[in-house]
PDB file of N, CA and C in Angstrom:
ATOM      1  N   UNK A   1      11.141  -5.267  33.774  1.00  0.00           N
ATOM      2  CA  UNK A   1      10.923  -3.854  34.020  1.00  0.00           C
ATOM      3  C   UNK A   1      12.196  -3.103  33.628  1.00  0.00           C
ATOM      4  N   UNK A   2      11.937  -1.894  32.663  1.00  0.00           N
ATOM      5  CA  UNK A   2      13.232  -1.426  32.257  1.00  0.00           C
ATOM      6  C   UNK A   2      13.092   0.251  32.981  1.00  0.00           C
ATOM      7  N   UNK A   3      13.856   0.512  33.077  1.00  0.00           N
ATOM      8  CA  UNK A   3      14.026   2.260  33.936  1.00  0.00           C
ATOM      9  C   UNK A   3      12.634   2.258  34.983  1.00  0.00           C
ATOM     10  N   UNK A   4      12.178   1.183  35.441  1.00  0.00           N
ATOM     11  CA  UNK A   4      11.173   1.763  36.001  1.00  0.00           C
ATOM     12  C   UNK A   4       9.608   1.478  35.624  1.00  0.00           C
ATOM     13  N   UNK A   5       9.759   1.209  34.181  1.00  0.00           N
ATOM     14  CA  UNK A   5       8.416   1.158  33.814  1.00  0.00           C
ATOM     15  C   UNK A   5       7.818  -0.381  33.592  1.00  0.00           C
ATOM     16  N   UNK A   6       6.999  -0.362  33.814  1.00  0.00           N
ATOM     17  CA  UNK A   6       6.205  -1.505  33.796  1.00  0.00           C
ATOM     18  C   UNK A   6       6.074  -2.411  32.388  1.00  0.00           C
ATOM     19  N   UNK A   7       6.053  -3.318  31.835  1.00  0.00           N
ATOM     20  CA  UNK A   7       5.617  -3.886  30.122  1.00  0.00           C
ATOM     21  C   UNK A   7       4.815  -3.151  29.956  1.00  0.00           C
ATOM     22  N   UNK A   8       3.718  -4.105  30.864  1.00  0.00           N
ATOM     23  CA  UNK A   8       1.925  -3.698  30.344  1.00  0.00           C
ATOM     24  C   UNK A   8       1.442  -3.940  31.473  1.00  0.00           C
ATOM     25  N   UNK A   9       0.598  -2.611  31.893  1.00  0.00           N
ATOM     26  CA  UNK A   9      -0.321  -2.388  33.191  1.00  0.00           C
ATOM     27  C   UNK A   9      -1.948  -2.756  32.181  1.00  0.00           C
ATOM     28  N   UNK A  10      -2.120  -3.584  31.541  1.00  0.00           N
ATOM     29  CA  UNK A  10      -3.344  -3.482  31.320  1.00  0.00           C
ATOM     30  C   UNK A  10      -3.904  -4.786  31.106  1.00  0.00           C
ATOM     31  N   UNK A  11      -4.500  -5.318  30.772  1.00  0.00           N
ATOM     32  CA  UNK A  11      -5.108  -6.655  30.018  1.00  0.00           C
ATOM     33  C   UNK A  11      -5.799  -7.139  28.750  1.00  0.00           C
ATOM     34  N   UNK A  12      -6.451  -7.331  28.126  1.00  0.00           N
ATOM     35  CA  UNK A  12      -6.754  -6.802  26.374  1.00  0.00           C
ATOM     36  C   UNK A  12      -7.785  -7.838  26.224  1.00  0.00           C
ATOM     37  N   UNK A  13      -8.606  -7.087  25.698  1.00  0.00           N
ATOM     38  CA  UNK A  13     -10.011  -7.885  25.337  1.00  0.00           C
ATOM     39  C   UNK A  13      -9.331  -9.105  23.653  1.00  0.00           C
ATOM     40  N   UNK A  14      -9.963  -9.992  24.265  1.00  0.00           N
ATOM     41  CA  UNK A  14      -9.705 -11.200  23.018  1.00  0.00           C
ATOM     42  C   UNK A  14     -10.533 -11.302  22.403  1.00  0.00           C
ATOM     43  N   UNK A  15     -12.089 -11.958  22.875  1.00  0.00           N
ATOM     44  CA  UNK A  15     -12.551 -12.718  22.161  1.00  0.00           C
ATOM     45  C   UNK A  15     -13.835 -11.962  21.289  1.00  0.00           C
ATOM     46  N   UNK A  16     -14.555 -11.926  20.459  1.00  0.00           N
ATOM     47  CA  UNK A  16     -15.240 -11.400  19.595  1.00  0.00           C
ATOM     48  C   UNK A  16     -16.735 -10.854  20.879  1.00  0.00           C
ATOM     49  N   UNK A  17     -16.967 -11.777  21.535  1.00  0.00           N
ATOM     50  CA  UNK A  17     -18.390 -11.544  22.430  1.00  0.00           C
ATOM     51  C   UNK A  17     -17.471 -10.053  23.903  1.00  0.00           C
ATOM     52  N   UNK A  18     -16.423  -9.969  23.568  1.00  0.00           N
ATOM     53  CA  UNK A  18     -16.037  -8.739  24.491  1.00  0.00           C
ATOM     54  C   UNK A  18     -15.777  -7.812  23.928  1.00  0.00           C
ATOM     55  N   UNK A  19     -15.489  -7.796  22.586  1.00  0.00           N
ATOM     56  CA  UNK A  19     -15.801  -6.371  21.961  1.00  0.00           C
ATOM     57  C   UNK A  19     -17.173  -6.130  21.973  1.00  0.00           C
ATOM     58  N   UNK A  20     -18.324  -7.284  21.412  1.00  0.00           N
ATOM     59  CA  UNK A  20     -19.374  -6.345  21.337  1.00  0.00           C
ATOM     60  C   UNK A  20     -19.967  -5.829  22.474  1.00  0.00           C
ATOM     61  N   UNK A  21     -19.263  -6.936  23.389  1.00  0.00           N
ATOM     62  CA  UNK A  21     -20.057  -5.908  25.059  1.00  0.00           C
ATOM     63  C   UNK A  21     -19.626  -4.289  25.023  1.00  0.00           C
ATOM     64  N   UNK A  22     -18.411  -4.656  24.528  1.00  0.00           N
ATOM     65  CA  UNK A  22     -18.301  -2.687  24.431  1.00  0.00           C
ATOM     66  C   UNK A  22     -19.318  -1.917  23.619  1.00  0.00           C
ATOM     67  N   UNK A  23     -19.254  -2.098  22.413  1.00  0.00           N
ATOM     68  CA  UNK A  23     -19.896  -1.640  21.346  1.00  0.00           C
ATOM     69  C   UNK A  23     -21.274  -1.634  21.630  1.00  0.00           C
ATOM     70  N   UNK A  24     -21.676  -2.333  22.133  1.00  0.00           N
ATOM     71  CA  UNK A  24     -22.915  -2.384  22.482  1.00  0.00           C
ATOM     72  C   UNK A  24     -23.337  -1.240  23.854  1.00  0.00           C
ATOM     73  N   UNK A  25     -22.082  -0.592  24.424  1.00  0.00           N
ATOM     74  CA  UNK A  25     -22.541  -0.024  25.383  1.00  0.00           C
ATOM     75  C   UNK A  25     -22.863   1.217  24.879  1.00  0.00           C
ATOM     76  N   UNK A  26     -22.416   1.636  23.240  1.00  0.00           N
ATOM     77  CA  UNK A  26     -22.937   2.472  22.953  1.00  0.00           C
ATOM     78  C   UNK A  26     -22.257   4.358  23.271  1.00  0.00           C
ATOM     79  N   UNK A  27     -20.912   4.056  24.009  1.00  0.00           N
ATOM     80  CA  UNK A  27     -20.340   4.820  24.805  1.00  0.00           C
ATOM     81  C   UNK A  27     -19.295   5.288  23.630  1.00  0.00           C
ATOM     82  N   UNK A  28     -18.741   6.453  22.725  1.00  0.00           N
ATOM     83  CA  UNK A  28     -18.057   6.615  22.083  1.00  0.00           C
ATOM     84  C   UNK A  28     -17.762   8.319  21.989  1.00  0.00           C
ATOM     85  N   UNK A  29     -16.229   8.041  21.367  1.00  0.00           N
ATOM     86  CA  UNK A  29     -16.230   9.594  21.048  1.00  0.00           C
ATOM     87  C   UNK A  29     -14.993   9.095  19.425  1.00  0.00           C
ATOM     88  N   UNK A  30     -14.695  10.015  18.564  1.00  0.00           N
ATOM     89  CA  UNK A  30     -14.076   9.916  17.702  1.00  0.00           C
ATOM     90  C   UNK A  30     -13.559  11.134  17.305  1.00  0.00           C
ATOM     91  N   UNK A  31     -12.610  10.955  16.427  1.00  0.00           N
ATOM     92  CA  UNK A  31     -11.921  12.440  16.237  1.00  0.00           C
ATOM     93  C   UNK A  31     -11.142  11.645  14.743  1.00  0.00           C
ATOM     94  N   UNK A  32     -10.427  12.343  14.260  1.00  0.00           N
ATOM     95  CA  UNK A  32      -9.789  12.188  12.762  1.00  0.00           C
ATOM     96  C   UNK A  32      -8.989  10.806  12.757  1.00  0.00           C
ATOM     97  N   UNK A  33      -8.396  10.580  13.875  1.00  0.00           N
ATOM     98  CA  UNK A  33      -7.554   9.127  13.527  1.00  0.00           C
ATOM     99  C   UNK A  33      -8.177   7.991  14.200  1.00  0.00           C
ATOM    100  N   UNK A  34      -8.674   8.587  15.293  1.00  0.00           N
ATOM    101  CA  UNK A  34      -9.565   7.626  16.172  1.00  0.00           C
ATOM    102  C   UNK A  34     -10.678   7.098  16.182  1.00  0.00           C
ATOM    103  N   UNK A  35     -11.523   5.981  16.980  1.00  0.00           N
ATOM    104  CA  UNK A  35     -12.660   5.782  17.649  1.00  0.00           C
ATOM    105  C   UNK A  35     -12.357   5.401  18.725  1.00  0.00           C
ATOM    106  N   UNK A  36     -13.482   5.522  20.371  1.00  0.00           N
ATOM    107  CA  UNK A  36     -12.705   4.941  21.397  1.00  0.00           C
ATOM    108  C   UNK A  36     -14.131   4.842  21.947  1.00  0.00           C
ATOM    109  N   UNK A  37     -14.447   3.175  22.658  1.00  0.00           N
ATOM    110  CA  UNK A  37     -15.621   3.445  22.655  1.00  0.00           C
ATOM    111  C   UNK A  37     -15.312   2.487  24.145  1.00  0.00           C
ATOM    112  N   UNK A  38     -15.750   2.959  25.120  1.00  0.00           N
ATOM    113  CA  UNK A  38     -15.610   2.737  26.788  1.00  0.00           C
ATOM    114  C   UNK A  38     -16.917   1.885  27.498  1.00  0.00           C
ATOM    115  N   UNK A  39     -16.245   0.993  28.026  1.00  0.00           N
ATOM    116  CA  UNK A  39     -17.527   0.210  28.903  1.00  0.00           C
ATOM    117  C   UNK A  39     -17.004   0.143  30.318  1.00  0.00           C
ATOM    118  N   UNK A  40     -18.027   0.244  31.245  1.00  0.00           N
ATOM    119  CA  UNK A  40     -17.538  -0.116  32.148  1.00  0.00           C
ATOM    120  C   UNK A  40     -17.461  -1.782  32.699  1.00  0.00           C
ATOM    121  N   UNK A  41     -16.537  -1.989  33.440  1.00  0.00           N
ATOM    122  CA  UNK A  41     -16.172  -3.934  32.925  1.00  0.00           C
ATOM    123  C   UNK A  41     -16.330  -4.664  34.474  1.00  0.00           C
ATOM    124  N   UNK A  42     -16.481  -3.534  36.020  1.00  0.00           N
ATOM    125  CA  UNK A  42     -16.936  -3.938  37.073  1.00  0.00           C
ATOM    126  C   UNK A  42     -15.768  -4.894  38.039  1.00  0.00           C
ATOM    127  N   UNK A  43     -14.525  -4.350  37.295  1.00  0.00           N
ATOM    128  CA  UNK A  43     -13.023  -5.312  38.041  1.00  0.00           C
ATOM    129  C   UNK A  43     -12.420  -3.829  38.213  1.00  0.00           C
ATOM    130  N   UNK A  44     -11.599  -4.105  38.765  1.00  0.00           N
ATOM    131  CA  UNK A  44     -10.352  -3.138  39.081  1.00  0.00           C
ATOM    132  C   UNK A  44      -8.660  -3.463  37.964  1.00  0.00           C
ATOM    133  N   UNK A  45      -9.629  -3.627  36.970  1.00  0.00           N
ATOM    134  CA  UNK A  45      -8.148  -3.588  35.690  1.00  0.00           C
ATOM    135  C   UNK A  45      -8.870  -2.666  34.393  1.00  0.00           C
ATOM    136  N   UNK A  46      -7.767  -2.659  33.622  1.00  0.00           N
ATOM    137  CA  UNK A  46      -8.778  -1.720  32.864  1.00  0.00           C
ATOM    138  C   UNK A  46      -8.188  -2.926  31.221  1.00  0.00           C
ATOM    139  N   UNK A  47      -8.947  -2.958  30.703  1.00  0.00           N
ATOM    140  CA  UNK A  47      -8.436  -3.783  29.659  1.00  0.00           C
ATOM    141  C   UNK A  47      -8.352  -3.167  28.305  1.00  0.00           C
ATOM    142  N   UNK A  48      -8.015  -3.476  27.090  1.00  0.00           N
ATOM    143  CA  UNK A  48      -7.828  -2.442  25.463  1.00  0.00           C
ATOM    144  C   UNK A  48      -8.105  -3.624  25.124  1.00  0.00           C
ATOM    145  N   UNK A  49      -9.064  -2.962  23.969  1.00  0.00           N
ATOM    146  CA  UNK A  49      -9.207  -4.012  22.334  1.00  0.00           C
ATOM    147  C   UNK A  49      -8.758  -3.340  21.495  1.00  0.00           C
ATOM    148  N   UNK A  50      -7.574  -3.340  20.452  1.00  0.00           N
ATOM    149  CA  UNK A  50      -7.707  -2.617  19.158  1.00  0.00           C
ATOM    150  C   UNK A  50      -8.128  -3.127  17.956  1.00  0.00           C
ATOM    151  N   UNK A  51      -8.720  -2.481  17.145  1.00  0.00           N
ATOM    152  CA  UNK A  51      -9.027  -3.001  15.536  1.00  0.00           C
ATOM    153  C   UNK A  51      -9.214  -2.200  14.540  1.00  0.00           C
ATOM    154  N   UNK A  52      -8.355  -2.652  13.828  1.00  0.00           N
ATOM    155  CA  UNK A  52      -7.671  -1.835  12.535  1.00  0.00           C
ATOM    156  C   UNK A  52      -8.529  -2.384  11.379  1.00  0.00           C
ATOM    157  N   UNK A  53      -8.753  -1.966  10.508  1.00  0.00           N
ATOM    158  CA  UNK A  53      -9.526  -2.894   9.485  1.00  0.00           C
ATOM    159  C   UNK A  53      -8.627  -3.351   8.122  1.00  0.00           C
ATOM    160  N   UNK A  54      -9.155  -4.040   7.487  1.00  0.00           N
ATOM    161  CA  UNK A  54      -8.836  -4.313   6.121  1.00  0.00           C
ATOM    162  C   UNK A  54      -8.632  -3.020   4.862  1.00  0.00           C
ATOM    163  N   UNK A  55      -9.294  -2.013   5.171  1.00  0.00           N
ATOM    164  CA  UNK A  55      -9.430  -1.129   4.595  1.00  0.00           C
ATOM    165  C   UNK A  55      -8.673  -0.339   4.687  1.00  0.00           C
ATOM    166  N   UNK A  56      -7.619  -0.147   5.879  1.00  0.00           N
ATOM    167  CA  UNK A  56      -6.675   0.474   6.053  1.00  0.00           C
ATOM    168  C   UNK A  56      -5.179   0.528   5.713  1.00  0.00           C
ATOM    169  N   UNK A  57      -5.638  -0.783   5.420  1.00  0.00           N
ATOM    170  CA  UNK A  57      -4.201  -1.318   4.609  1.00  0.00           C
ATOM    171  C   UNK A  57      -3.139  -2.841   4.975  1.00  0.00           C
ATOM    172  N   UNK A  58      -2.164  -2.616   4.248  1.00  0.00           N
ATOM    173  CA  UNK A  58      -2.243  -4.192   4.209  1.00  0.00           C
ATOM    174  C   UNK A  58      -1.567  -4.416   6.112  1.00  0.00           C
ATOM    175  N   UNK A  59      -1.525  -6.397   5.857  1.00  0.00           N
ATOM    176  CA  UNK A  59      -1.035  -6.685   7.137  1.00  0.00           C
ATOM    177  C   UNK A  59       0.183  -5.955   7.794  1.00  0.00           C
ATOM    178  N   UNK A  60       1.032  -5.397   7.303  1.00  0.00           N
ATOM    179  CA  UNK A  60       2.196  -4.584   7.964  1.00  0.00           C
ATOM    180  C   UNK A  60       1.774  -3.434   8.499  1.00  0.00           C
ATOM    181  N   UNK A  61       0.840  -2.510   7.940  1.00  0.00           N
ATOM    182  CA  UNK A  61       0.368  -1.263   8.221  1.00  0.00           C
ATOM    183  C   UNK A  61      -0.597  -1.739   9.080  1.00  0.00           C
ATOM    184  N   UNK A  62      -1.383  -2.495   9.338  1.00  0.00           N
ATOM    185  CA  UNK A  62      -2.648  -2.938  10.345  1.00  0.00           C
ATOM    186  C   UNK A  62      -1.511  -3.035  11.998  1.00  0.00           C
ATOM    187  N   UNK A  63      -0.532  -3.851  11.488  1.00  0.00           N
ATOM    188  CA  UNK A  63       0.475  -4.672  12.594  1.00  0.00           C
ATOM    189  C   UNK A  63       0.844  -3.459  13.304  1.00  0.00           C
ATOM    190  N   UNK A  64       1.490  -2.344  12.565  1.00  0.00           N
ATOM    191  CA  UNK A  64       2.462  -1.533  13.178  1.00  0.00           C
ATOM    192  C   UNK A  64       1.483  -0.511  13.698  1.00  0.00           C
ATOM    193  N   UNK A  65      -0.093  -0.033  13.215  1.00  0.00           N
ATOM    194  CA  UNK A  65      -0.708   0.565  13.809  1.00  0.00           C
ATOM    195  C   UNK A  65      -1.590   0.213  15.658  1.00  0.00           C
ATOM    196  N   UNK A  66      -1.560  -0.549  15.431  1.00  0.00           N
ATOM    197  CA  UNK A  66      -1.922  -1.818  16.653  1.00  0.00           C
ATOM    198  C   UNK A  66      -0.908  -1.497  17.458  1.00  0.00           C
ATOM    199  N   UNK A  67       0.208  -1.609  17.069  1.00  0.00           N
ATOM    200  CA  UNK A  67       1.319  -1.646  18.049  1.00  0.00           C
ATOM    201  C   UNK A  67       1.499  -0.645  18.743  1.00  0.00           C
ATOM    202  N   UNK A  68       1.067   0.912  17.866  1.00  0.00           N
ATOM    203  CA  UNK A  68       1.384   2.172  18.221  1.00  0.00           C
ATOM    204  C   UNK A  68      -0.224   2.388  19.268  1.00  0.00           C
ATOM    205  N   UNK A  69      -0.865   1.898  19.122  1.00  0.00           N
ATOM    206  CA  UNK A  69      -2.320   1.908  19.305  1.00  0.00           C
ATOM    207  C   UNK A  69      -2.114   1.777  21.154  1.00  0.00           C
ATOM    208  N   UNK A  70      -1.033   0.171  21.099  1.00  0.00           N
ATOM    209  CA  UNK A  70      -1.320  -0.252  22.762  1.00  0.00           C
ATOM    210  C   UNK A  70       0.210   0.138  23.256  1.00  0.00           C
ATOM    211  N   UNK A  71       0.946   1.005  22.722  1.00  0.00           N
ATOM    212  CA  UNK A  71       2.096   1.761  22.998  1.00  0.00           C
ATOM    213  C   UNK A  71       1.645   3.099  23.551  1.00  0.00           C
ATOM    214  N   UNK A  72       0.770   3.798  23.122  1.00  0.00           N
ATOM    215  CA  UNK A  72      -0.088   4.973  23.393  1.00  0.00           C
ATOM    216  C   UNK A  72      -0.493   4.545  24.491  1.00  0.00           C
ATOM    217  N   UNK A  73      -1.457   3.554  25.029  1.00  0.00           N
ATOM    218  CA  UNK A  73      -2.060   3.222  25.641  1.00  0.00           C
ATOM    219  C   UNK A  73      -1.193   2.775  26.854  1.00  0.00           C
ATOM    220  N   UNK A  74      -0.242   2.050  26.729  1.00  0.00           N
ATOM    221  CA  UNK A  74       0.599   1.577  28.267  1.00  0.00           C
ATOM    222  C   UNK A  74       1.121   2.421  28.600  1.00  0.00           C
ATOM    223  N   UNK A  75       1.328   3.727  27.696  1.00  0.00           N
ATOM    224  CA  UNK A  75       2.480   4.439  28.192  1.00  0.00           C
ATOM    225  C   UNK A  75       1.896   5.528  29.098  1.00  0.00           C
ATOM    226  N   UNK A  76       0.443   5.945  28.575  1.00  0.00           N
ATOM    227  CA  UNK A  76      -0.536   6.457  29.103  1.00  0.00           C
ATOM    228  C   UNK A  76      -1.164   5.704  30.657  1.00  0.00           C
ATOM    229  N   UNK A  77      -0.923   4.727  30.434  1.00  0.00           N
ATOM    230  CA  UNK A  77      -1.487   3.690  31.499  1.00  0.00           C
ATOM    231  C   UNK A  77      -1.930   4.291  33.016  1.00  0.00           C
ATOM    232  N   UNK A  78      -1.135   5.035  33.438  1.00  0.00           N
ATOM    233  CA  UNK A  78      -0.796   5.789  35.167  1.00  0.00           C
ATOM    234  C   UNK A  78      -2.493   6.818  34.903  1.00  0.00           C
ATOM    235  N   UNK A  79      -2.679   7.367  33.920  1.00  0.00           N
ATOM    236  CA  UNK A  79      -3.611   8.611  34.009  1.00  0.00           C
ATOM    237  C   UNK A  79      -5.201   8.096  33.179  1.00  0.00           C
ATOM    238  N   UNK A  80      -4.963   6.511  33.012  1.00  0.00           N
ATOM    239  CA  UNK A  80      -6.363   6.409  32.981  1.00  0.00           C
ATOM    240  C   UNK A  80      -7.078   5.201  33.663  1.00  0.00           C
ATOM    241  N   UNK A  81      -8.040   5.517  33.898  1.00  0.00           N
ATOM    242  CA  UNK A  81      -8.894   4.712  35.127  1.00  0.00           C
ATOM    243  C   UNK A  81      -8.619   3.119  34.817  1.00  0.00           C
ATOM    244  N   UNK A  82      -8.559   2.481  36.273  1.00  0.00           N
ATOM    245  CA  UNK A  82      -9.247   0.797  36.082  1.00  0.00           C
ATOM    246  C   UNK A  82     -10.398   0.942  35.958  1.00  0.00           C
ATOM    247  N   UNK A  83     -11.377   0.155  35.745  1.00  0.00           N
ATOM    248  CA  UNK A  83     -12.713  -0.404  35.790  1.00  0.00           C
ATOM    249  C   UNK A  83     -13.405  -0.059  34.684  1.00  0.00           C
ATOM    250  N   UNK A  84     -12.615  -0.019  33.242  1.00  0.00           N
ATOM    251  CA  UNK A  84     -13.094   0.127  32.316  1.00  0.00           C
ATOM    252  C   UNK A  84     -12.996  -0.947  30.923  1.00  0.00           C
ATOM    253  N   UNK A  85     -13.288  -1.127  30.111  1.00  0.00           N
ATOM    254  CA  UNK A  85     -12.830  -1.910  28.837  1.00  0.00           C
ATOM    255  C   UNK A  85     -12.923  -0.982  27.957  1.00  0.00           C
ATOM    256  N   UNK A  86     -11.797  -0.568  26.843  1.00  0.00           N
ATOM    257  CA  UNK A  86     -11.584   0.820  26.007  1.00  0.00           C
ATOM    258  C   UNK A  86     -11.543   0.051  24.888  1.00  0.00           C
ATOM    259  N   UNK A  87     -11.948  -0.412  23.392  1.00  0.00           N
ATOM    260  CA  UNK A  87     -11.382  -0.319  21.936  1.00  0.00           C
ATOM    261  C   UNK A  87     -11.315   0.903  21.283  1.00  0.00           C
ATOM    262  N   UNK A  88     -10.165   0.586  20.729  1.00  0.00           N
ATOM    263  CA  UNK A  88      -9.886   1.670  19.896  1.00  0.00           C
ATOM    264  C   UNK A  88      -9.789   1.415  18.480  1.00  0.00           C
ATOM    265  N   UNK A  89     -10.658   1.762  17.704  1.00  0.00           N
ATOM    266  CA  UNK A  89     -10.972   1.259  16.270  1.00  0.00           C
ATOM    267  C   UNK A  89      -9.697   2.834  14.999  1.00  0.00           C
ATOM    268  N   UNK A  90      -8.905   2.035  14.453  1.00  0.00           N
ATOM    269  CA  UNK A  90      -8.002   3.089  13.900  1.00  0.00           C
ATOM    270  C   UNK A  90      -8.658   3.498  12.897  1.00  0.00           C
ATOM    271  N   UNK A  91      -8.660   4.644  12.312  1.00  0.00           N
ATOM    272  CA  UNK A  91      -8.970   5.402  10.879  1.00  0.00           C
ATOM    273  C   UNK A  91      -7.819   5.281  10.083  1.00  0.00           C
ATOM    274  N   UNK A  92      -8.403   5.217   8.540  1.00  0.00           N
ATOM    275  CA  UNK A  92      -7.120   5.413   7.422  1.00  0.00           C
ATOM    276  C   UNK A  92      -6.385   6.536   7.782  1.00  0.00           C
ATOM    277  N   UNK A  93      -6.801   7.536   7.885  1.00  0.00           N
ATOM    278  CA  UNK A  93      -5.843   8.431   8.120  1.00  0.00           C
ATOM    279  C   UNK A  93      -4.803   8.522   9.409  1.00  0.00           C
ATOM    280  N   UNK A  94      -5.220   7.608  10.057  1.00  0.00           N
ATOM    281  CA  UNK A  94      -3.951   6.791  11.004  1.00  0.00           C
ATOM    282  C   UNK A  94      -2.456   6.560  10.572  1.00  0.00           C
ATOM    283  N   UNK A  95      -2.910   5.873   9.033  1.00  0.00           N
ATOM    284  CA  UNK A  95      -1.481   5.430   8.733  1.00  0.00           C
ATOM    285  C   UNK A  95      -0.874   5.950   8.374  1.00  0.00           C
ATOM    286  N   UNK A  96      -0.748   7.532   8.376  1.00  0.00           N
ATOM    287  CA  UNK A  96       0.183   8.720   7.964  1.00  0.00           C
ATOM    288  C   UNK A  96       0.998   8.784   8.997  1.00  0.00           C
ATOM    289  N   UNK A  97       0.212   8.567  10.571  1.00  0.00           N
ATOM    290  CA  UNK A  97       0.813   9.690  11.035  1.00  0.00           C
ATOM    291  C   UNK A  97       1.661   8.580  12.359  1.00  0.00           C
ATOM    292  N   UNK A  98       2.684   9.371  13.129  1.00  0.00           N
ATOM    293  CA  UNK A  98       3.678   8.432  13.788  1.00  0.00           C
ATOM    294  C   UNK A  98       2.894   8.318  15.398  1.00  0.00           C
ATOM    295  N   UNK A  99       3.702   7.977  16.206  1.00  0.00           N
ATOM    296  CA  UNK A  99       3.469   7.828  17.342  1.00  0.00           C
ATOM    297  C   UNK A  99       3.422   8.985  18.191  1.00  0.00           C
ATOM    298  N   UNK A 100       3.685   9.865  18.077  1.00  0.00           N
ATOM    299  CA  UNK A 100       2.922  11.061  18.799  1.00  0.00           C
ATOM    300  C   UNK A 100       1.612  11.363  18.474  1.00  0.00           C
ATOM    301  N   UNK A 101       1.184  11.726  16.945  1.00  0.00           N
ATOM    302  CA  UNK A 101       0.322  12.305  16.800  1.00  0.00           C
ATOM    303  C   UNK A 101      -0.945  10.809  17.229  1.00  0.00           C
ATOM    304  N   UNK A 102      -0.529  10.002  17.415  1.00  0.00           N
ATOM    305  CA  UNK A 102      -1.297   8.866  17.750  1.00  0.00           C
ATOM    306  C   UNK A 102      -1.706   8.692  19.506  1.00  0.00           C
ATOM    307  N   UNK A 103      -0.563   8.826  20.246  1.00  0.00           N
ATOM    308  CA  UNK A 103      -0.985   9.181  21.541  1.00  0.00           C
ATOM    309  C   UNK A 103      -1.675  10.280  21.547  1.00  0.00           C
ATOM    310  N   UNK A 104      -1.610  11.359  21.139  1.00  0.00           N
ATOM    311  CA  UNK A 104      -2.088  12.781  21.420  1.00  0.00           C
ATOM    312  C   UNK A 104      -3.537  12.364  20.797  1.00  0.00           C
ATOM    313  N   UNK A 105      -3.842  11.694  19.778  1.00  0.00           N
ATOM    314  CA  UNK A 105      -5.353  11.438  19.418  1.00  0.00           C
ATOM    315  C   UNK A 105      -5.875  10.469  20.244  1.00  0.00           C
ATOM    316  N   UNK A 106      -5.096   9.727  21.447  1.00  0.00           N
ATOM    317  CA  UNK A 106      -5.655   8.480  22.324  1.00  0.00           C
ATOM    318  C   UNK A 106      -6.325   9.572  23.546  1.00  0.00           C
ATOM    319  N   UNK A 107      -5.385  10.513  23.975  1.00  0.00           N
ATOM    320  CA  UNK A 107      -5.578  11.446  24.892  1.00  0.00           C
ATOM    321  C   UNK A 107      -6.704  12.311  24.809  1.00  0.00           C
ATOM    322  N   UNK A 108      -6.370  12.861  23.524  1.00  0.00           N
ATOM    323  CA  UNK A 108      -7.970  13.927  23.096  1.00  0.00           C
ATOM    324  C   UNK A 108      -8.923  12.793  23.295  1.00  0.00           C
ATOM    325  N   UNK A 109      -9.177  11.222  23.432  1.00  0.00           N
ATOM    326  CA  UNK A 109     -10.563  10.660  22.944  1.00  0.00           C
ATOM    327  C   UNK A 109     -10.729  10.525  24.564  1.00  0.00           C
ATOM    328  N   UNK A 110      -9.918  10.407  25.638  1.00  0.00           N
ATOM    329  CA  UNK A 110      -9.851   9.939  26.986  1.00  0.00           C
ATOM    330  C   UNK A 110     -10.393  11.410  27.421  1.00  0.00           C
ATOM    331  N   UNK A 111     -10.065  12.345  26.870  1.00  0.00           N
ATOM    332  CA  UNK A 111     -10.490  14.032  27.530  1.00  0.00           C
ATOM    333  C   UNK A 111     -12.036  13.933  27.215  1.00  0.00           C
ATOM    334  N   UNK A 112     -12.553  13.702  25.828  1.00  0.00           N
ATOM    335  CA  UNK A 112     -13.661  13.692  25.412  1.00  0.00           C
ATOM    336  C   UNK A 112     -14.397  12.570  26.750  1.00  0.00           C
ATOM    337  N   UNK A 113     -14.303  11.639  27.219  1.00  0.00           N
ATOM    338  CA  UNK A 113     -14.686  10.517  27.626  1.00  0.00           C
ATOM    339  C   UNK A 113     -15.012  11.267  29.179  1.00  0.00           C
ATOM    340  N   UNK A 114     -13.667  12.425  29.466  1.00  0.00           N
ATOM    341  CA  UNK A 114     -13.653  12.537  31.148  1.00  0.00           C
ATOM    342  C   UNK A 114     -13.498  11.068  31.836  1.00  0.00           C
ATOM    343  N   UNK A 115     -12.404  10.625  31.376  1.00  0.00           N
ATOM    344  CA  UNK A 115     -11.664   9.436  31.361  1.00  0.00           C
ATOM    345  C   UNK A 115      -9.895   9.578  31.899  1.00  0.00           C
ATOM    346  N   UNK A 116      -8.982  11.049  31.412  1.00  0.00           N
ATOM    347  CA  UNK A 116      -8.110  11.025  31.409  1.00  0.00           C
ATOM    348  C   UNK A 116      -7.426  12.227  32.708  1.00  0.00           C
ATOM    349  N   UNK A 117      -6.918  11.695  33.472  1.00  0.00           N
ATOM    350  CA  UNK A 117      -6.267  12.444  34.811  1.00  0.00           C
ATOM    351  C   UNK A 117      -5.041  12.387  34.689  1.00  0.00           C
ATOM    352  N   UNK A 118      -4.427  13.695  34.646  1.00  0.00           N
ATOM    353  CA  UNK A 118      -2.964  14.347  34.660  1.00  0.00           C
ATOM    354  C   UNK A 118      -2.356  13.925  35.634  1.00  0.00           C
ATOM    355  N   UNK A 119      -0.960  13.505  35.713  1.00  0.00           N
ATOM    356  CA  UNK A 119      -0.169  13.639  37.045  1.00  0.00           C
ATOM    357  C   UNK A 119       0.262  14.763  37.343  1.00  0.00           C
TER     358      UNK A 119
END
């Protein structure tokens, strides 16, 4: 724990049959860099899948978007609910942009959701 903050308050979907439980719930919102598609998972943790595609570019740009993806996401961690499972599927036009404009598009998809509570 450094100043206070936690690593990672979350847990992360692995295996291929827990994304599609999400996807399958059919629950989504999207916006220009994002997709974010919410299940409810019936525990008191809240877990992230991310997935970047092939299309977005090569393995370094997939790596470092991922990273910014569950950096958004832990840092956010305090203002969004347990009892959910969230993926977040990145858009090409992701890989322009840095780590703000990447949290701020995690946030707009959590507002869309009525998912995201202010401190």
């Amino acid at each position: 724990m450094v100043n206070g903050m936690k690593y990672k308050d979350f847990e992360t979907l692995r295996s291929n049959q827990e994304f599609k439980k999400v996807y399958n719930n059919k629950k989504s919102f999207a916006n220009k860099n994002l997709i974010m598609y919410i299940s409810e998972n019936g525990t008191d943790t809240k877990r992230l899948g991310v997935s970047v595609s092939k299309k977005v570019g090569n393995s370094i740009v997939r790596h470092r978007l991922a990273r910014l993806i569950r950096e958004a996401f832990r840092l956010s961690t305090d203002c969004i609910p347990d009892g959910y499972d969230y993926v977040v599927v990145a858009r090409a036009s992701l890989k322009d942009k840095g780590f703000f404009e990447t949290k701020e598009s995690m946030i707009h998809l959590l507002k869309l959701h009525k998912l995201y509570k202010q401190n």
